[in-house]
Protein backbone atom coordinates (compact mmCIF):
# COMPACT_ATOMS: atom_id res chain seq x y z
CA UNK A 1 131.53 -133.02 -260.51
CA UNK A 2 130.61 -132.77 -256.60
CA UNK A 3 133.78 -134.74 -255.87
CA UNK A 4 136.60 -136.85 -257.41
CA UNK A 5 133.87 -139.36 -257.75
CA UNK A 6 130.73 -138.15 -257.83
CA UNK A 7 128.81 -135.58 -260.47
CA UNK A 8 126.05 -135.12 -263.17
CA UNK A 9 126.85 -134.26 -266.85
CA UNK A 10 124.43 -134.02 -269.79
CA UNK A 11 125.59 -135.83 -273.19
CA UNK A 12 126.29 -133.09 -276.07
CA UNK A 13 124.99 -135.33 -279.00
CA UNK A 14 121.51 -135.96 -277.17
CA UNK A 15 120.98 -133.80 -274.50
CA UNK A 16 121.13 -137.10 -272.24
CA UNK A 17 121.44 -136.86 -268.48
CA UNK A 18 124.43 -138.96 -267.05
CA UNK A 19 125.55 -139.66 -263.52
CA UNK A 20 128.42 -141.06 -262.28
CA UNK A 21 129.78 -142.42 -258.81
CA UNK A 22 132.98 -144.10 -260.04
CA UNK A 23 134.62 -140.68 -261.45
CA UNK A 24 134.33 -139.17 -264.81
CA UNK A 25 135.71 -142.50 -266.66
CA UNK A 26 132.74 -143.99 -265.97
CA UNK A 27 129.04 -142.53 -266.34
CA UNK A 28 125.52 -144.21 -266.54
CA UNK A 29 122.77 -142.75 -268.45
CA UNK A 30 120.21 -141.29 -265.62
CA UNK A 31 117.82 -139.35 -268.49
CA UNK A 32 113.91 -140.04 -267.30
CA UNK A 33 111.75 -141.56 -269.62
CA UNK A 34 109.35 -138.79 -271.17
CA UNK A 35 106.73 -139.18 -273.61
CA UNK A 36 107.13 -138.83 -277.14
CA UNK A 37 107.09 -135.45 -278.54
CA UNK A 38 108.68 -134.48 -275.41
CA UNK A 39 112.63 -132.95 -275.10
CA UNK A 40 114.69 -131.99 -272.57
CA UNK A 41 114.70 -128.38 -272.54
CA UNK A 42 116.59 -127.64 -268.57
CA UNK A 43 118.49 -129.74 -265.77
CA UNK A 44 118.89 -128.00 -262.63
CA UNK A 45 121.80 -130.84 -260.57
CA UNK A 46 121.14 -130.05 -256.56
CA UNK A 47 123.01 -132.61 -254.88
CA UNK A 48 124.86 -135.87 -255.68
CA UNK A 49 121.55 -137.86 -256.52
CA UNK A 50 119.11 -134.78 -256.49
CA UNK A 51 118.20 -133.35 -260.04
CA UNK A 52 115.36 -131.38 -261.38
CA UNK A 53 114.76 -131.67 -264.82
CA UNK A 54 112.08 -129.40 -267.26
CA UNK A 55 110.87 -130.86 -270.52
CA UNK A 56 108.54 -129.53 -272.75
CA UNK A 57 106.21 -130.24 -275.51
CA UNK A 58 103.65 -128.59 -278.19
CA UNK A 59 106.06 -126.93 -280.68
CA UNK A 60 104.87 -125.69 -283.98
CA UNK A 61 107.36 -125.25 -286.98
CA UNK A 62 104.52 -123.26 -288.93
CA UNK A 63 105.15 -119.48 -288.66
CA UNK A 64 102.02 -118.92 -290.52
CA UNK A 65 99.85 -120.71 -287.62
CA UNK A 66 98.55 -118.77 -285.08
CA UNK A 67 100.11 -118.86 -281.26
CA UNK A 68 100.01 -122.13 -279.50
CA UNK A 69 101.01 -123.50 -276.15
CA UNK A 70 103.75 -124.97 -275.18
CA UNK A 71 103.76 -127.15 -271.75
CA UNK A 72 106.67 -127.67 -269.54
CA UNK A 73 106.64 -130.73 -267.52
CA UNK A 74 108.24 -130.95 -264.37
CA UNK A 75 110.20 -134.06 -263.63
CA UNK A 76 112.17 -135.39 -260.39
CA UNK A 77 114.99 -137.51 -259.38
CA UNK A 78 116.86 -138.56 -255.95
CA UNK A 79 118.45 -141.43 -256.21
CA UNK A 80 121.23 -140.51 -258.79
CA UNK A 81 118.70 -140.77 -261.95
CA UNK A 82 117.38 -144.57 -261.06
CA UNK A 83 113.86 -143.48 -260.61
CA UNK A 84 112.20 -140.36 -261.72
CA UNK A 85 108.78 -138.87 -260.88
CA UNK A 86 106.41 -136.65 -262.64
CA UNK A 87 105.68 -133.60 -261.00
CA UNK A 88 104.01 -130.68 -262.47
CA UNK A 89 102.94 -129.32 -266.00
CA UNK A 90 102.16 -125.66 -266.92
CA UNK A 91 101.73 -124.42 -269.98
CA UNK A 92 102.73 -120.86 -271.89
CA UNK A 93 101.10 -119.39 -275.02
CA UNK A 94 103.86 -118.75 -277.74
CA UNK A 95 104.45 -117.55 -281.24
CA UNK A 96 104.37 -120.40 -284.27
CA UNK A 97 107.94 -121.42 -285.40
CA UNK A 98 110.01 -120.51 -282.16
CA UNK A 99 111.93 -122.69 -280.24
CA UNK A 100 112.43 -122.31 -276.09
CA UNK A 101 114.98 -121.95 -273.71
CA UNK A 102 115.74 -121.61 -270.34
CA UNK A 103 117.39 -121.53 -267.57
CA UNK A 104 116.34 -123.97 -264.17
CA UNK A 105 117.90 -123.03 -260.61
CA UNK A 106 117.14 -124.62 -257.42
CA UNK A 107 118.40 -123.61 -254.54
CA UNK A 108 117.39 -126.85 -252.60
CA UNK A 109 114.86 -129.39 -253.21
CA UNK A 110 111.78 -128.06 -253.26
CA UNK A 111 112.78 -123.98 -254.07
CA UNK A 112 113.38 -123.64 -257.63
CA UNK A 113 112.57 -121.17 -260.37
CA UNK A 114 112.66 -121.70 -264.89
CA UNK A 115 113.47 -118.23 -266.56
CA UNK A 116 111.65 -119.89 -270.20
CA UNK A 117 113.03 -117.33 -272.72
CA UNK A 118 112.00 -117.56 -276.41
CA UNK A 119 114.52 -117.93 -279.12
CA UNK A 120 114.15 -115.67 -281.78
CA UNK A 121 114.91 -113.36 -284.34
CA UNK A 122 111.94 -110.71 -282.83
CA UNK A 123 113.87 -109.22 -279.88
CA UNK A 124 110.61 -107.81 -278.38
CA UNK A 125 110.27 -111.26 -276.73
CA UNK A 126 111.13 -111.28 -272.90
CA UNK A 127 111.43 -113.75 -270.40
CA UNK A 128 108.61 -115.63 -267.93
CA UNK A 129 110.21 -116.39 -264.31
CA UNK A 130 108.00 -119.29 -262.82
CA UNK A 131 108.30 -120.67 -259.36
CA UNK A 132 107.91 -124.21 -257.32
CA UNK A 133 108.45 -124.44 -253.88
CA UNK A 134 107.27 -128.19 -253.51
CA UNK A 135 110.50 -129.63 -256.03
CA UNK A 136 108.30 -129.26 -259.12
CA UNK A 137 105.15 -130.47 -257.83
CA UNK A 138 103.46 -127.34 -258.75
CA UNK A 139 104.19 -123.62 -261.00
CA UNK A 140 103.58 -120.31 -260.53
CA UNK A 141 104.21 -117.75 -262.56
CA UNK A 142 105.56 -115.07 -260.43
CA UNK A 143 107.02 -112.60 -263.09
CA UNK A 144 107.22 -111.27 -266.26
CA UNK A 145 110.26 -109.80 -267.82
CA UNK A 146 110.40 -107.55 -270.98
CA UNK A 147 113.80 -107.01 -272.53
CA UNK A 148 116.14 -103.09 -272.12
CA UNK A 149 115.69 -100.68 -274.50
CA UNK A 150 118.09 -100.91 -277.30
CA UNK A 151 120.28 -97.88 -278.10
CA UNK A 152 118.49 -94.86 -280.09
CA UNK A 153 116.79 -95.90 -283.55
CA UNK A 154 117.47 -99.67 -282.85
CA UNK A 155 115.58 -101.82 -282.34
CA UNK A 156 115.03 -103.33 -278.24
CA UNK A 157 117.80 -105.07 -276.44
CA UNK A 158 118.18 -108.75 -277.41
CA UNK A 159 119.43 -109.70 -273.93
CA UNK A 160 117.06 -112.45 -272.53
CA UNK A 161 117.72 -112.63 -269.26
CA UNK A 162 117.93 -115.62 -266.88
CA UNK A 163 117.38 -115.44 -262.94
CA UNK A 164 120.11 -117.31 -260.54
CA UNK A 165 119.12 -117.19 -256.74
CA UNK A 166 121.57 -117.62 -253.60
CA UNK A 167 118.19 -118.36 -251.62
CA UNK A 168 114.85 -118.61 -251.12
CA UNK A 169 114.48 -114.87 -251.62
CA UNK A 170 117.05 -113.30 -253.00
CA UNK A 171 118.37 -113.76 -257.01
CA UNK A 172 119.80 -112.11 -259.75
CA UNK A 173 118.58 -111.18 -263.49
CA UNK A 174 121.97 -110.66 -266.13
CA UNK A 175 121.45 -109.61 -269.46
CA UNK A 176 123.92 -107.96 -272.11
CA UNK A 177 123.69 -106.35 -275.59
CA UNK A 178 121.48 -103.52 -273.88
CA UNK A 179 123.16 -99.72 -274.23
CA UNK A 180 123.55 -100.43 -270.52
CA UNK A 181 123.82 -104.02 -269.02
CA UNK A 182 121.27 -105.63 -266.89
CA UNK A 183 121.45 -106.79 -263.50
CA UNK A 184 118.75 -106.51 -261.07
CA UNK A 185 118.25 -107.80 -257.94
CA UNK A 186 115.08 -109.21 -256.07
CA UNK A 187 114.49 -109.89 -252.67
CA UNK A 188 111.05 -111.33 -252.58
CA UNK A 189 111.66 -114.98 -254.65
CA UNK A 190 111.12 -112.52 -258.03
CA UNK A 191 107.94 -111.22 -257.91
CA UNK A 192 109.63 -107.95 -258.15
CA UNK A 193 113.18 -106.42 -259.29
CA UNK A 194 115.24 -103.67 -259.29
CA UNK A 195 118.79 -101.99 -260.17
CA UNK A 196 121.65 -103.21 -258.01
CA UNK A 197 124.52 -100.71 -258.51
CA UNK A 198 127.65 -103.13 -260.12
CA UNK A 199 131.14 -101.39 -261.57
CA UNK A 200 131.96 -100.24 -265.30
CA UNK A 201 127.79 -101.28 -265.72
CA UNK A 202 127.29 -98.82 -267.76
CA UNK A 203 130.28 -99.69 -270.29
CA UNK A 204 128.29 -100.16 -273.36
CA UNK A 205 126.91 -103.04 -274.45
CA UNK A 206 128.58 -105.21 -271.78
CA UNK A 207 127.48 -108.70 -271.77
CA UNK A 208 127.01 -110.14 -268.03
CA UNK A 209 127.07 -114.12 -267.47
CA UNK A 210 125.19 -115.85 -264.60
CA UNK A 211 126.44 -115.40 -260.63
CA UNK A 212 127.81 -118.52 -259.47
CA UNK A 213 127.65 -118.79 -255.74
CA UNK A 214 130.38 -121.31 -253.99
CA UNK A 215 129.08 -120.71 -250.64
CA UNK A 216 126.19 -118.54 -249.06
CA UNK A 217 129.00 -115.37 -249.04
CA UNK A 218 131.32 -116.08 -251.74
CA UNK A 219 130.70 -115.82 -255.84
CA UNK A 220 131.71 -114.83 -259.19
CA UNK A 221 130.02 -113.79 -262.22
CA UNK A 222 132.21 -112.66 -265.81
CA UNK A 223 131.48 -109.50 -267.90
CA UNK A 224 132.27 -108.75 -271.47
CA UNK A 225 132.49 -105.84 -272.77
CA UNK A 226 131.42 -105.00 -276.25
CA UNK A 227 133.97 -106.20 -278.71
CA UNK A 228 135.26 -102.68 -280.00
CA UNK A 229 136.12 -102.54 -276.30
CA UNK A 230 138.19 -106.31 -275.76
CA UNK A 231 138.52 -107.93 -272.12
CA UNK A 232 137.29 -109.21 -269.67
CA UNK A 233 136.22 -108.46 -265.96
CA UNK A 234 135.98 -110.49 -262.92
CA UNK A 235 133.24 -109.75 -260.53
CA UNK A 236 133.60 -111.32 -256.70
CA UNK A 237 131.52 -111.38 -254.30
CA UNK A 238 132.74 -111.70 -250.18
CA UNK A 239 129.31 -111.00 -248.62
CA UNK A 240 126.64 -112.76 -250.42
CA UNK A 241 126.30 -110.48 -253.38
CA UNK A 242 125.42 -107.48 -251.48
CA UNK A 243 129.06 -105.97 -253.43
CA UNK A 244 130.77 -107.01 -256.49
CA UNK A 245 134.35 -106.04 -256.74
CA UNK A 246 135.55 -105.83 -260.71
CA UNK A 247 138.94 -107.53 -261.60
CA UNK A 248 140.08 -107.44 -265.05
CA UNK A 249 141.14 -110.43 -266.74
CA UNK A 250 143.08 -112.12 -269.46
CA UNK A 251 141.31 -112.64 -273.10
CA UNK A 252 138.91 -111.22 -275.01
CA UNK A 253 136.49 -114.37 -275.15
CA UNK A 254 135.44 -115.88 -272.20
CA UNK A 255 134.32 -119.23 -272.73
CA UNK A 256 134.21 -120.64 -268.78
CA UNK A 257 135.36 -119.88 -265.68
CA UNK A 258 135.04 -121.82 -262.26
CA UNK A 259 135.93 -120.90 -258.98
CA UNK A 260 136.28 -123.77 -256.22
CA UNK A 261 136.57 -120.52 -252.92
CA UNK A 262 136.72 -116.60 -253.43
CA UNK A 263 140.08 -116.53 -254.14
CA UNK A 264 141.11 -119.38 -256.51
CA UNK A 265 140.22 -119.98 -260.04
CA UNK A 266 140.10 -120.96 -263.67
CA UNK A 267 139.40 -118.99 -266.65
CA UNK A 268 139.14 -120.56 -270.11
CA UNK A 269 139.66 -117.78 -272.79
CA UNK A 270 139.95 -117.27 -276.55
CA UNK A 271 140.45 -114.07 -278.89
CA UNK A 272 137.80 -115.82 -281.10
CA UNK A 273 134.28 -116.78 -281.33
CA UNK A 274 135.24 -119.41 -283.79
CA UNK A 275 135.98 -122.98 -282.45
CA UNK A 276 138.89 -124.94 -282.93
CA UNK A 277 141.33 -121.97 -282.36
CA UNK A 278 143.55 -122.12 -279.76
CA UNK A 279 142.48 -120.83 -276.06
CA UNK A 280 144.07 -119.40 -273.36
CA UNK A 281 143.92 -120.67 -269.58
CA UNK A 282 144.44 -118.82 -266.62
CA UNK A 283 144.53 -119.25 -262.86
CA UNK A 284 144.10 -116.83 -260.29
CA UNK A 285 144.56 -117.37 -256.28
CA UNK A 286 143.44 -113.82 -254.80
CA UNK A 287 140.21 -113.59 -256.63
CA UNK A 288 141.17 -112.56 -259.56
CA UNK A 289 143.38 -109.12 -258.72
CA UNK A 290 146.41 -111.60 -260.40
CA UNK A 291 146.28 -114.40 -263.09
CA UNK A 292 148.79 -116.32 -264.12
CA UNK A 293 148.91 -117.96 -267.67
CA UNK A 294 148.91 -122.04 -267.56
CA UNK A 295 148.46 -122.20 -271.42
CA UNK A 296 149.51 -119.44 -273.56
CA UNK A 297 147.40 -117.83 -276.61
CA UNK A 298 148.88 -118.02 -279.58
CA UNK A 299 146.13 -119.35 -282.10
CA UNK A 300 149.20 -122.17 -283.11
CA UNK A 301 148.58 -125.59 -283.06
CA UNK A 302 149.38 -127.55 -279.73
CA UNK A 303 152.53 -128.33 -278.47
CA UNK A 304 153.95 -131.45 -279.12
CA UNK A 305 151.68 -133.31 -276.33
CA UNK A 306 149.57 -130.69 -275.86
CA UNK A 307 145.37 -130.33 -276.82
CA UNK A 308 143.72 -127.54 -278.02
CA UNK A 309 141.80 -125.73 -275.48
CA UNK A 310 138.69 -124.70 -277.18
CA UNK A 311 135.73 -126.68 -274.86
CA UNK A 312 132.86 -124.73 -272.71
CA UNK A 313 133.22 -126.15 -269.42
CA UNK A 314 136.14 -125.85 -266.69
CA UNK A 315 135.00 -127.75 -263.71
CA UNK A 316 137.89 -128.17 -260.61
CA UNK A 317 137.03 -130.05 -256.84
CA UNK A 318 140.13 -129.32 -255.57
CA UNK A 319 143.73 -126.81 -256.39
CA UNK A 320 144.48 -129.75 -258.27
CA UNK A 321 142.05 -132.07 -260.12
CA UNK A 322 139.41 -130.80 -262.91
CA UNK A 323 138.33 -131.12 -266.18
CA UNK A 324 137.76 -129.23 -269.41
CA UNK A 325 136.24 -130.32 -272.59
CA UNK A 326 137.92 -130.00 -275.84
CA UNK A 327 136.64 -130.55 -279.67
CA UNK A 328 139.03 -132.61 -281.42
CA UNK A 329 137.81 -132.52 -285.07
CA UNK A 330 135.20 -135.59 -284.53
CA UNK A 331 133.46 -135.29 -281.11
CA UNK A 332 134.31 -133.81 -278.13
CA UNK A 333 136.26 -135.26 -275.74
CA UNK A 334 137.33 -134.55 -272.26
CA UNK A 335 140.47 -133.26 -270.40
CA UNK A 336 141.53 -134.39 -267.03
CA UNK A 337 144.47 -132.01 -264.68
CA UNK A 338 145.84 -133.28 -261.71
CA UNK A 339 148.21 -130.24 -260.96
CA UNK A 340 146.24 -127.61 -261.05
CA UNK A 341 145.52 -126.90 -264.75
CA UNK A 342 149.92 -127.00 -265.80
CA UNK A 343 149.40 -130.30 -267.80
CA UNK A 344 146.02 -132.00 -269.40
CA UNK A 345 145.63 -136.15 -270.17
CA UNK A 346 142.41 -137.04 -272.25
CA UNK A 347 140.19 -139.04 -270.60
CA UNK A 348 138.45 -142.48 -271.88
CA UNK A 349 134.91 -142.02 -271.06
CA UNK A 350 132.47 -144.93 -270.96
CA UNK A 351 128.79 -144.56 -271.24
CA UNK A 352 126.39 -147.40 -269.88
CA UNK A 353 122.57 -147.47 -270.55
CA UNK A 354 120.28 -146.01 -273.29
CA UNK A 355 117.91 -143.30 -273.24
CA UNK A 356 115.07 -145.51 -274.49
């Protein structure tokens, strides 16, 4: 959500793109209509009508075949998902029986750049960065990224990594599961990277999430370490990611965290991997040096009144209203906080439109 009102979310059951200008009760389907054989496969959401969206066609399910292409095509929308246009397709040879994924991040616009990462069990595959600076209109590829050496005898580092930018020129690659982390930093739109110096880095096998800017200056980004070595850390960022300060924080599990300034935020935390458990939720308001526990972990079932807190997402506009998702047994369904994250209502959602 952008405001109280206004915001983009993408349907878990069918990957469908929904907007909304009448709060989160009340969403219309905004998915563009591609051609058959085509999925959704990224959503970058730029502004309150703006969104870039990737999909992509040409898989094989035959690992016997030999490498085909796959084709991403490029699709635009700025009037809150009403109309969409076609922009560009490029295309990406790739081994039979894998699936894609990626990550899409526009900065504005027309500046916008798809790490397309292969999903597989052969961790030799990297990542391709492509580039548009005309919304979509056209692709470049302008880099591509091999995965870190594993640790001795193993086999390469799994970590895929995805690129966030802050601007036109300057972005971040994370990556975990490596003997040492990744994080490198380019300064040229990411035709080329290097090693940005970032504390406890070379903890082994720490996992790094995406940056998330709030502002040109002010960010955050979460590390796990490996699990012989439980927590969490904080990163924040005061001058455009030039520094990251580390903050520890509460659980072992991170499973979101949002920020709505450099000093206040949410994290949503559990000491499992398994859903369904209970989840802890914290708040800090000095950038994470301090967080306070609104929900405890316990792994007991909720309080009389109470949900379990075992979503994805944390999403606040304000020190007092946001939203988490939570799987109740059937579906998921969605939480709504008006103090700050103390107490949590559901929320009835309705859903106009098809994706037809």
């Amino acid at each position: 959500m952008l405001t109280a009102d206004t915001g983009w979310a993408r349907r878990s059951v069918d990957g469908a793109v929904l907007h909304t200008t009448e709060g989160v009760q009340h969403w219309l389907v905004a998915t563009p209509h591609v051609p058959d054989g085509q999925q959704i496969v990224a959503v970058a959401f730029v502004s309150a009508g703006s969104a870039r969206v990737l999909t992509a066609g040409g898989l094989s399910c035959n690992a016997d075949a030999p490498p085909v292409s796959m084709t991403f095509t490029s699709w635009a929308t700025g009037d809150g998902g009403a109309l969409w246009s076609r922009g560009g397709a490029f295309s990406v040879v790739q081994d039979p029986g894998l699936s894609w994924a990626g990550a899409l991040d526009f900065v504005n616009l027309d500046d916008g750049w798809f790490s397309a990462n292969q999903i597989d069990t052969d961790v030799s595959l990297g990542t391709t960065l492509f580039r548009t600076v005309d919304g979509g209109a056209r692709w470049e590829e302008v880099a591509l990224l091999k995965p870190g050496p594993g640790s001795p005898g193993s086999m390469p580092c799994y970590a895929q990594p995805t690129a966030t930018f802050i601007n036109t020129t300057t972005g971040w690659l994370t990556g975990g599961g490596c003997a040492t982390a990744q994080f490198e930093v380019s300064h040229n739109g990411g035709a080329t990277w290097s090693s940005q110096p970032l504390p406890l880095l070379s903890t082994p096998y720490m996992g790094l999430g995406s940056p998330t800017f709030i502002t040109g200056q002010e960010g955050v980004m979460l590390g796990t370490p490996a699990s012989e070595q439980p927590g969490v850390v904080a990163y924040v960022t005061l001058n455009a990611g030039r520094n990251w300060t580390a903050h520890g924080a509460p659980g072992i599990s991170p499973h979101a965290v949002d920020f709505i300034n450099a000093y206040d935020g949410w994290l949503l935390s559990s000491d499992t991997m398994n859903a369904g458990f209970a989840a802890g939720l914290y708040v800090t308001h000095d950038g994470g040096k301090i967080w306070s526990t609104l929900q405890p972990l316990d792994n007991g079932p909720p309080r009389p009144g109470g949900h379990d807190f075992n979503g994805s997402i944390l999403d606040f506009v304000s020190s007092t209203l946001g939203w988490t998702d939570t799987f109740t047994g059937d579906n998921d369904a969605l939480l709504q906080t008006t103090d700050g994250g103390h107490t949590w209502k559901l929320v009835t959602v309705q859903i106009a439109g098809s994706t037809g």
